[in-house]
PDB file of N, CA and C in Angstrom:
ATOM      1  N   UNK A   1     106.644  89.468 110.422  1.00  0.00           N
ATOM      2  CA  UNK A   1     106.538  90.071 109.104  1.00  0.00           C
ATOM      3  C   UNK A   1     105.144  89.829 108.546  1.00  0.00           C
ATOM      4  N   UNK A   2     104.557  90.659 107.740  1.00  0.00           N
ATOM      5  CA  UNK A   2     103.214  90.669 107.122  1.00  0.00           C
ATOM      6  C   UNK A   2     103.274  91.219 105.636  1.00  0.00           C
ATOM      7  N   UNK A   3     102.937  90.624 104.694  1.00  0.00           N
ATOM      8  CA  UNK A   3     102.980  90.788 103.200  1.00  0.00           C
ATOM      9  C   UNK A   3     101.494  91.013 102.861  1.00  0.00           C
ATOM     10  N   UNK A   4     101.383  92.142 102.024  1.00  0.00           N
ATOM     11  CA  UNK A   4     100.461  92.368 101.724  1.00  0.00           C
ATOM     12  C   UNK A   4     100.581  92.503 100.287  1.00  0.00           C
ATOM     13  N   UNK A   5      99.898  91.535  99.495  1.00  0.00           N
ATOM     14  CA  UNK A   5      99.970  91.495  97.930  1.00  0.00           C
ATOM     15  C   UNK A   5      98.927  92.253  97.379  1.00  0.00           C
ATOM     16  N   UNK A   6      98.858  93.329  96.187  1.00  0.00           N
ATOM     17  CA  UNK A   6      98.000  93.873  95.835  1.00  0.00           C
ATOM     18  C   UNK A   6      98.034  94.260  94.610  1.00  0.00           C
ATOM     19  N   UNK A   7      96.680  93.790  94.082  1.00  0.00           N
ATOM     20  CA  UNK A   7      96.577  93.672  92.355  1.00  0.00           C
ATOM     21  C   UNK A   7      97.557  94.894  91.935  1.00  0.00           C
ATOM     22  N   UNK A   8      96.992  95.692  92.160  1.00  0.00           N
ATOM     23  CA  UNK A   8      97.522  97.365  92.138  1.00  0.00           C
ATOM     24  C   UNK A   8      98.032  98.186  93.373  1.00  0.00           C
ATOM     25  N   UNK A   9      99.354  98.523  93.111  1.00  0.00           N
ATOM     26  CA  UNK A   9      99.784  99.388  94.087  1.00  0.00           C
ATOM     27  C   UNK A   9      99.573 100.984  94.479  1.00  0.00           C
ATOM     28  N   UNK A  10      99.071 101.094  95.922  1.00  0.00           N
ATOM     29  CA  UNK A  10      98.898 102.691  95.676  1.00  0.00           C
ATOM     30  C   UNK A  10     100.011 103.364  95.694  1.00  0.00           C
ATOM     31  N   UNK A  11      99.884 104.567  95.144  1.00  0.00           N
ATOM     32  CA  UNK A  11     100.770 105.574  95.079  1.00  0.00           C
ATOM     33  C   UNK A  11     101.501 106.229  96.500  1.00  0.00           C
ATOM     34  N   UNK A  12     100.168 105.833  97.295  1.00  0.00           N
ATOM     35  CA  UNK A  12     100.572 106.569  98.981  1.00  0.00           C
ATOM     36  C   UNK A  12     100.622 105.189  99.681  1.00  0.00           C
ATOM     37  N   UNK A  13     101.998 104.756  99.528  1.00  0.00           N
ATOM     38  CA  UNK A  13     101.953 103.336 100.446  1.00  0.00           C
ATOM     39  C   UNK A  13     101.961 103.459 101.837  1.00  0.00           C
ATOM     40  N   UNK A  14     102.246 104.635 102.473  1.00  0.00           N
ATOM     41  CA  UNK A  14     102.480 105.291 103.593  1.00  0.00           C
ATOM     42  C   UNK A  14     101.187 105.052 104.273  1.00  0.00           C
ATOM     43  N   UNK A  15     100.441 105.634 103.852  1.00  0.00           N
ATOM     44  CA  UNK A  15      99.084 105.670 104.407  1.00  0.00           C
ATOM     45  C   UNK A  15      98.578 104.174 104.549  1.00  0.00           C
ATOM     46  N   UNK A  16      98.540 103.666 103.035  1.00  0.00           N
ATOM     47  CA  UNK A  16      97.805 102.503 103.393  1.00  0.00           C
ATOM     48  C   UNK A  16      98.871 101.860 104.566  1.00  0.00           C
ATOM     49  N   UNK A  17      99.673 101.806 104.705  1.00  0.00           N
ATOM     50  CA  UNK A  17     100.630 100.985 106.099  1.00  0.00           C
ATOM     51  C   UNK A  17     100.003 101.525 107.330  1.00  0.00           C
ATOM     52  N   UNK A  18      99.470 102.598 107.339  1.00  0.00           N
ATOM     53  CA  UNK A  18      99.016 102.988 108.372  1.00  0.00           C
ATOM     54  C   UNK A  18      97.732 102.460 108.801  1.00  0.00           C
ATOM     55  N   UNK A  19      96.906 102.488 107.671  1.00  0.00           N
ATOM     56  CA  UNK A  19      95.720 101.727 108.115  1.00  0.00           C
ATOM     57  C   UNK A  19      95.177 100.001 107.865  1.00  0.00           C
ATOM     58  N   UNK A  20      96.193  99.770 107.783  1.00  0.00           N
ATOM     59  CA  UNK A  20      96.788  98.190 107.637  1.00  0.00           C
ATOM     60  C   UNK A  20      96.786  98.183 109.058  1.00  0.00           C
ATOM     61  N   UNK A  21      97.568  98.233 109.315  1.00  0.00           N
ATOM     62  CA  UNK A  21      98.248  98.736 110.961  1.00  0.00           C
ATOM     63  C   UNK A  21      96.871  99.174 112.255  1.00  0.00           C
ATOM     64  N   UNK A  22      96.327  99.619 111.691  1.00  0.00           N
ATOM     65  CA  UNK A  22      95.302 100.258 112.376  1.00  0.00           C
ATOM     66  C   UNK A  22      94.476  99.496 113.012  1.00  0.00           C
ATOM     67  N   UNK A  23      93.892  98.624 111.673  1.00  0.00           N
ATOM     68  CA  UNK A  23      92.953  97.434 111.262  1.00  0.00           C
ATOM     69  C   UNK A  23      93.075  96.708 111.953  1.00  0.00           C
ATOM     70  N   UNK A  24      94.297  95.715 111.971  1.00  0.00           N
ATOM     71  CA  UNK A  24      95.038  94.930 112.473  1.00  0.00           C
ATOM     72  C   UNK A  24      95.045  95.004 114.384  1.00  0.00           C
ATOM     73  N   UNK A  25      94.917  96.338 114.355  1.00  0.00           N
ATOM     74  CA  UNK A  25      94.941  96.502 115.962  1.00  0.00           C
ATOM     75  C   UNK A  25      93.602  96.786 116.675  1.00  0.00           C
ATOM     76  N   UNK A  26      92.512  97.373 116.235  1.00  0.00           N
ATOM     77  CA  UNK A  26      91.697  97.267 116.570  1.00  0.00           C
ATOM     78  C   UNK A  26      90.472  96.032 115.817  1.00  0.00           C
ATOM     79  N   UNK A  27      90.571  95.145 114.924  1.00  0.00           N
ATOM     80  CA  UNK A  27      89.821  93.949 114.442  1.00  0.00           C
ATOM     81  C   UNK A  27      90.416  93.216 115.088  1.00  0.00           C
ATOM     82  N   UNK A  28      91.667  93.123 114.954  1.00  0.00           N
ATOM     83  CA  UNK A  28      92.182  91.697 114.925  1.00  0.00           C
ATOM     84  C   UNK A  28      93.164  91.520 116.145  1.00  0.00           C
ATOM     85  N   UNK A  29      93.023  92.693 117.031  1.00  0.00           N
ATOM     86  CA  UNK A  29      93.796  92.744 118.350  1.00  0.00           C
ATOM     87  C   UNK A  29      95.262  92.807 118.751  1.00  0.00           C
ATOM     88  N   UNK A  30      96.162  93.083 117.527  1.00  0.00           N
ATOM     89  CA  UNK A  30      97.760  92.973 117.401  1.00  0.00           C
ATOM     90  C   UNK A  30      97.656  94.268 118.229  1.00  0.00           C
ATOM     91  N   UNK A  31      98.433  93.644 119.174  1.00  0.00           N
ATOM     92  CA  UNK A  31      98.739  95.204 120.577  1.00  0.00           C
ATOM     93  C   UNK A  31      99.760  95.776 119.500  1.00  0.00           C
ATOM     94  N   UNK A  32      99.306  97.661 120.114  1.00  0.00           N
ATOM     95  CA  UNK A  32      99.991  98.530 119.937  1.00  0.00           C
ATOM     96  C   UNK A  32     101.442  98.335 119.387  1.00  0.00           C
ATOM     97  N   UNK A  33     102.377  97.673 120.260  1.00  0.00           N
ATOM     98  CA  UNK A  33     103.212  97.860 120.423  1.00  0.00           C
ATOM     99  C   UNK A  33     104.074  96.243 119.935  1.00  0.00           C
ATOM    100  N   UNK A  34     103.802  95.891 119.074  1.00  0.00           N
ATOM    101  CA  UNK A  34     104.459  94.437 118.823  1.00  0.00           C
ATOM    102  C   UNK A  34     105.013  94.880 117.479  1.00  0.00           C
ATOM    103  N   UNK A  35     106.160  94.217 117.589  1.00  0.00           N
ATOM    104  CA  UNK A  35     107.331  94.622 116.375  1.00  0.00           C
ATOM    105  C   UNK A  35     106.814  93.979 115.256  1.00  0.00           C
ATOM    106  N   UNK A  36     106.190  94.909 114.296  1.00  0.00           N
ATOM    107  CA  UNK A  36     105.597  94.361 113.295  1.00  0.00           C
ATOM    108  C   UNK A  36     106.673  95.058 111.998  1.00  0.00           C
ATOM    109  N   UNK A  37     107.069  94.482 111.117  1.00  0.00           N
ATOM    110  CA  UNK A  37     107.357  94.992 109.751  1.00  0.00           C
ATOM    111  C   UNK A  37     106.591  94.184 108.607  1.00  0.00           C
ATOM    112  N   UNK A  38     106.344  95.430 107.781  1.00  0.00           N
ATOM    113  CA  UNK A  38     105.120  95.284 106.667  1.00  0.00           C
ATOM    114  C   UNK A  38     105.647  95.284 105.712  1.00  0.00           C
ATOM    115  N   UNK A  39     105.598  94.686 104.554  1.00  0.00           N
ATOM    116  CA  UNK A  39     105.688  94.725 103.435  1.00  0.00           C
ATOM    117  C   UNK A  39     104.472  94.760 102.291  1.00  0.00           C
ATOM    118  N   UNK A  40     104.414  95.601 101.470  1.00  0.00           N
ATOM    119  CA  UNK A  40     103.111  96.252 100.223  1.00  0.00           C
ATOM    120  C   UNK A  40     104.043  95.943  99.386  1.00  0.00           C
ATOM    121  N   UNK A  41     103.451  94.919  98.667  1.00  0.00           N
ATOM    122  CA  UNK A  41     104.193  94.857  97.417  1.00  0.00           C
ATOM    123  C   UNK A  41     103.137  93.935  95.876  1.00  0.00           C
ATOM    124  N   UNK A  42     103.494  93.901  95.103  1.00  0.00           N
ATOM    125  CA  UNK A  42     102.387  93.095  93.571  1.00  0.00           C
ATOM    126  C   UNK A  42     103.012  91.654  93.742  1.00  0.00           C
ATOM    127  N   UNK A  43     102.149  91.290  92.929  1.00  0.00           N
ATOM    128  CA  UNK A  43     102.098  89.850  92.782  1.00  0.00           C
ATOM    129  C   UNK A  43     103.483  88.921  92.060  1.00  0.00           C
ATOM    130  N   UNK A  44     104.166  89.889  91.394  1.00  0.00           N
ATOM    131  CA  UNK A  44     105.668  89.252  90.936  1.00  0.00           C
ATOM    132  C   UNK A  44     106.340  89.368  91.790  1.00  0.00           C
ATOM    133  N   UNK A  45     106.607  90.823  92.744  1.00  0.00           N
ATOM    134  CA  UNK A  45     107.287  90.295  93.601  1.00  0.00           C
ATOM    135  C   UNK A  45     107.389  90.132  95.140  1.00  0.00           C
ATOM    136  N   UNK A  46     106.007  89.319  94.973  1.00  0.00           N
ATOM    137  CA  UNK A  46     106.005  88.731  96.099  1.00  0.00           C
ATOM    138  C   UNK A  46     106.585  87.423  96.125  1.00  0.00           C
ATOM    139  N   UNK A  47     106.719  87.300  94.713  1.00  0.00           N
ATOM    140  CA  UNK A  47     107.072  85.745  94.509  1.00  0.00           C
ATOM    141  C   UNK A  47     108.730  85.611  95.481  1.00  0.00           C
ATOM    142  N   UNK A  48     109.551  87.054  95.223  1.00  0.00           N
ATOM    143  CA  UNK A  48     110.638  87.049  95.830  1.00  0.00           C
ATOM    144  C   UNK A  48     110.671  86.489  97.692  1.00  0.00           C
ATOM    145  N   UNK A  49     109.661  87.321  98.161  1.00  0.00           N
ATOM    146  CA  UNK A  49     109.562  86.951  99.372  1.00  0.00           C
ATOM    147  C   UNK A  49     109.287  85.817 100.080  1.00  0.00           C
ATOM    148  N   UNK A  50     108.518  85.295  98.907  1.00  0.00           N
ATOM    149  CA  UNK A  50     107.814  83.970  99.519  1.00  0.00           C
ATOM    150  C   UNK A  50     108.652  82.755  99.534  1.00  0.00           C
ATOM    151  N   UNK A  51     109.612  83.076  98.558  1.00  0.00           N
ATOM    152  CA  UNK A  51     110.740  82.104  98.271  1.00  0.00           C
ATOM    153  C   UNK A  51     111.314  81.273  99.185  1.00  0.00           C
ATOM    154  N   UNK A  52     111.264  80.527  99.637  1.00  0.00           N
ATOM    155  CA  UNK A  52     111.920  79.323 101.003  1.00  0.00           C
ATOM    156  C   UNK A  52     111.940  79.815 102.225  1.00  0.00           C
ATOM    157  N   UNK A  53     110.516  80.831 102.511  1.00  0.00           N
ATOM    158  CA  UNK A  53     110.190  80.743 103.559  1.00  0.00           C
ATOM    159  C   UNK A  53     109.009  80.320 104.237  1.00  0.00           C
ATOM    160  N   UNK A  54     109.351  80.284 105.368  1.00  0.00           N
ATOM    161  CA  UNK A  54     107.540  79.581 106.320  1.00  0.00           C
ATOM    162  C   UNK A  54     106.911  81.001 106.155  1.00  0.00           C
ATOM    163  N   UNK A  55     105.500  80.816 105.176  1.00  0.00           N
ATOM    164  CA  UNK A  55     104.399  81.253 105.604  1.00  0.00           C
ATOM    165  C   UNK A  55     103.195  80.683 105.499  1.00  0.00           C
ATOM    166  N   UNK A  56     102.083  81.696 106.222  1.00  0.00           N
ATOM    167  CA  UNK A  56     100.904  81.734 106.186  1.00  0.00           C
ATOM    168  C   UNK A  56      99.786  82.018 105.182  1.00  0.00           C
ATOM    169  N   UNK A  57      99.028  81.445 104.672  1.00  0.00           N
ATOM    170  CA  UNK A  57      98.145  82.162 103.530  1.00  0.00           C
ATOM    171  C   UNK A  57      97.228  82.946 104.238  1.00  0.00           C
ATOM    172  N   UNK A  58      96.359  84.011 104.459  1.00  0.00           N
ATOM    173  CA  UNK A  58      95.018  84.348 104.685  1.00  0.00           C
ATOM    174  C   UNK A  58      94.699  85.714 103.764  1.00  0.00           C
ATOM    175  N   UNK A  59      93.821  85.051 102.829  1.00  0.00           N
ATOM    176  CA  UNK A  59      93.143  85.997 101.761  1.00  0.00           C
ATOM    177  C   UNK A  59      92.091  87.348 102.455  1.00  0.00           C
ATOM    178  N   UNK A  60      91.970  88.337 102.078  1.00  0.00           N
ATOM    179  CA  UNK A  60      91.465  88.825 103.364  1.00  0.00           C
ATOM    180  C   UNK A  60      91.004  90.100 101.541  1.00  0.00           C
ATOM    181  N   UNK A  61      90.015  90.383 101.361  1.00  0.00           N
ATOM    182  CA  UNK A  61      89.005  91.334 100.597  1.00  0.00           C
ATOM    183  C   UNK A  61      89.509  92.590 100.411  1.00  0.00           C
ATOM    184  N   UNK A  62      89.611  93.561  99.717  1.00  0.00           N
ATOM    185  CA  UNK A  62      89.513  95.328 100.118  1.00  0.00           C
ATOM    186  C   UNK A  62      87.537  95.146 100.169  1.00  0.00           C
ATOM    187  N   UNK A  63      87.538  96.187 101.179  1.00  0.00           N
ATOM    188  CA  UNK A  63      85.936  96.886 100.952  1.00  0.00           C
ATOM    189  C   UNK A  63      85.746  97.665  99.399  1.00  0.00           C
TER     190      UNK A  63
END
């Protein structure tokens, strides 16, 4: 799973998943084909997700 918190949400979450996805596979090398589910969501409720589970922090910029 991958959470992506964002000040502001776009309207076309579709897309941005796509190039989340994209990114991810050609920067950062996540093969094609690995069972990834994404989550785009704001900062309240991410609080839901984060709730008593193991994660990872990595802050990562928009251009």
């Amino acid at each position: 799973d991958i959470l992506i918190v964002a000040d502001m949400l776009p309207r076309d979450r579709k897309r941005l998943y796509g190039e989340i996805l994209e990114r991810a596979i050609d920067v950062y090398g996540l093969p094609w084909d690995a069972p990834v589910e994404l989550h785009i969501t704001d900062k309240k409720r991410a609080e839901e997700y984060l709730k008593g589970g193991k994660h990872e922090r990595i802050e990562i910029s928009a251009k």
